[in-house]
Protein backbone atom coordinates (compact mmCIF):
# COMPACT_ATOMS: atom_id res chain seq x y z
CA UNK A 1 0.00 0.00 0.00
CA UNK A 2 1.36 3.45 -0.53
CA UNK A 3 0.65 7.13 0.74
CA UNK A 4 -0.51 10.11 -1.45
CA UNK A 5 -1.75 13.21 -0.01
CA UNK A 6 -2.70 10.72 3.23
CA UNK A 7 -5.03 8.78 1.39
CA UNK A 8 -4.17 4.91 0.89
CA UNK A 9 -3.97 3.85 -2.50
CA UNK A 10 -3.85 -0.21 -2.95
CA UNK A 11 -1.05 -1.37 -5.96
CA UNK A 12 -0.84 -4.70 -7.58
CA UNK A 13 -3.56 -6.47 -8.84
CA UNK A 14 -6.83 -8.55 -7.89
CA UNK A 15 -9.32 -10.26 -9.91
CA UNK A 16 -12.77 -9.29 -10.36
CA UNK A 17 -15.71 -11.54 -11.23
CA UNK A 18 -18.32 -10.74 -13.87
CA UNK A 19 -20.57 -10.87 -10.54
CA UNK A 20 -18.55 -8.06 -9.15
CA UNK A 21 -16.63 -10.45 -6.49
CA UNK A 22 -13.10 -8.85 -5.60
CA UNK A 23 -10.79 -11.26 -5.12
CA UNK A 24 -6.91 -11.89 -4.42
CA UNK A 25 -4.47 -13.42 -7.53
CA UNK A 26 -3.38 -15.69 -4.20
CA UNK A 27 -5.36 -17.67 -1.49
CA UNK A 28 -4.80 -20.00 1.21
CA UNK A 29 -7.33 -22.83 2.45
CA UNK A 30 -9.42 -20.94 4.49
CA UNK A 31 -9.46 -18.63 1.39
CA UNK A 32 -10.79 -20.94 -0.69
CA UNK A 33 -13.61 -22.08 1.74
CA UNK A 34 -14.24 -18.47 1.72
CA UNK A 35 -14.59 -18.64 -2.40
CA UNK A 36 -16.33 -21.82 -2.94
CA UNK A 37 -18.12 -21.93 0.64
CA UNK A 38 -16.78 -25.22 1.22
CA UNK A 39 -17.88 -26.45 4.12
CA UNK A 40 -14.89 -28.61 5.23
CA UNK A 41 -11.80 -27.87 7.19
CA UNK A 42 -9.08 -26.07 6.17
CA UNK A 43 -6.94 -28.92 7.58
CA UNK A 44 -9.03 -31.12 4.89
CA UNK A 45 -8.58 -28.35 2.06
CA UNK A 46 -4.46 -28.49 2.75
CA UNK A 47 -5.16 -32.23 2.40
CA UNK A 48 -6.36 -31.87 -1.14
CA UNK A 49 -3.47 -29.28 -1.65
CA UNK A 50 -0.81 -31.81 -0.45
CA UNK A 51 -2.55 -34.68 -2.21
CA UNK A 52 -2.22 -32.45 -5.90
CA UNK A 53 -6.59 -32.33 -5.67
CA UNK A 54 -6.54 -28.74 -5.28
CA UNK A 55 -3.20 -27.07 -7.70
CA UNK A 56 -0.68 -24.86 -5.61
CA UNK A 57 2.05 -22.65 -6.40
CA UNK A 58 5.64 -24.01 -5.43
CA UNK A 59 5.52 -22.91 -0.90
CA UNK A 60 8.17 -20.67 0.09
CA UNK A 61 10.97 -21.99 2.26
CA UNK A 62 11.04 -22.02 5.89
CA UNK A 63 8.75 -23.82 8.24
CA UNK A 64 5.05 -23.77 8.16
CA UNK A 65 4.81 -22.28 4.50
CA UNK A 66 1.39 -22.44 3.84
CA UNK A 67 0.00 -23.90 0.68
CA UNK A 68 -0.35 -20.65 -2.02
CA UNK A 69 -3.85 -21.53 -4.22
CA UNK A 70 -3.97 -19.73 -7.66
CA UNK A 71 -7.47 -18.20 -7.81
CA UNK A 72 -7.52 -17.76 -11.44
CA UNK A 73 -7.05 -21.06 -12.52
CA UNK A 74 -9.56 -22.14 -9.77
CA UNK A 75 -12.10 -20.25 -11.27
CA UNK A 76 -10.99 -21.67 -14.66
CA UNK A 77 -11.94 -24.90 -13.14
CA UNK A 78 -15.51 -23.83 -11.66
CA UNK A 79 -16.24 -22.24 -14.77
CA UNK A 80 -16.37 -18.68 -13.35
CA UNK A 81 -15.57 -15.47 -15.97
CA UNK A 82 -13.45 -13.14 -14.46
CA UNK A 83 -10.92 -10.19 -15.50
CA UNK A 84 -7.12 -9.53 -13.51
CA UNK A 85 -7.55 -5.54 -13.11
CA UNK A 86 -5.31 -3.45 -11.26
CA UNK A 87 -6.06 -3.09 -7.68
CA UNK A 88 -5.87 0.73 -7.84
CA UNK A 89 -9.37 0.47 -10.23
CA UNK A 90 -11.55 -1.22 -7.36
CA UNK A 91 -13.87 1.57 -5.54
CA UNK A 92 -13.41 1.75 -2.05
């Protein structure tokens, strides 16, 4: 996030569903139940993650990376039309 003139202005970029949903290029599993409104644990959803169900990005190093969940190609997947838009376009 950076400053101008004291107001916050938000760089990078998010997606945005034809439905109007904001969402982040990046997720975790409590993201995703978030997303889909999948009723199972996030323990269950990292399952799926570590199993190759649900595809990750490579986890950074370090202990207790947490699995990183592409949301664009999961909403390839569900069938959802979307558009990547620059973070600085969404009203806030």
């Amino acid at each position: 996030m950076t400053m101008d003139k004291g107001s916050p202005q938000r760089s990078g970029l998010v997606i945005r569903t034809t439905t109007g949903a904001i969402l982040p290029l990046v997720t975790n599993p409590e993201g995703i139940r978030a997303i889909t409104g999948d009723q199972r644990s996030a323990h269950a959803i990292r399952d799926d993650c570590a199993h190759g169900v649900i595809p990750t990005l490579p986890r950074a190093g370090g202990s207790g990376a947490h699995h990183r969940i592409p949301v664009a190609r999961m909403l390839d997947d569900l069938g959802v039309r979307y558009e990547i838009i620059p973070a600085r376009d969404v009203a806030s």
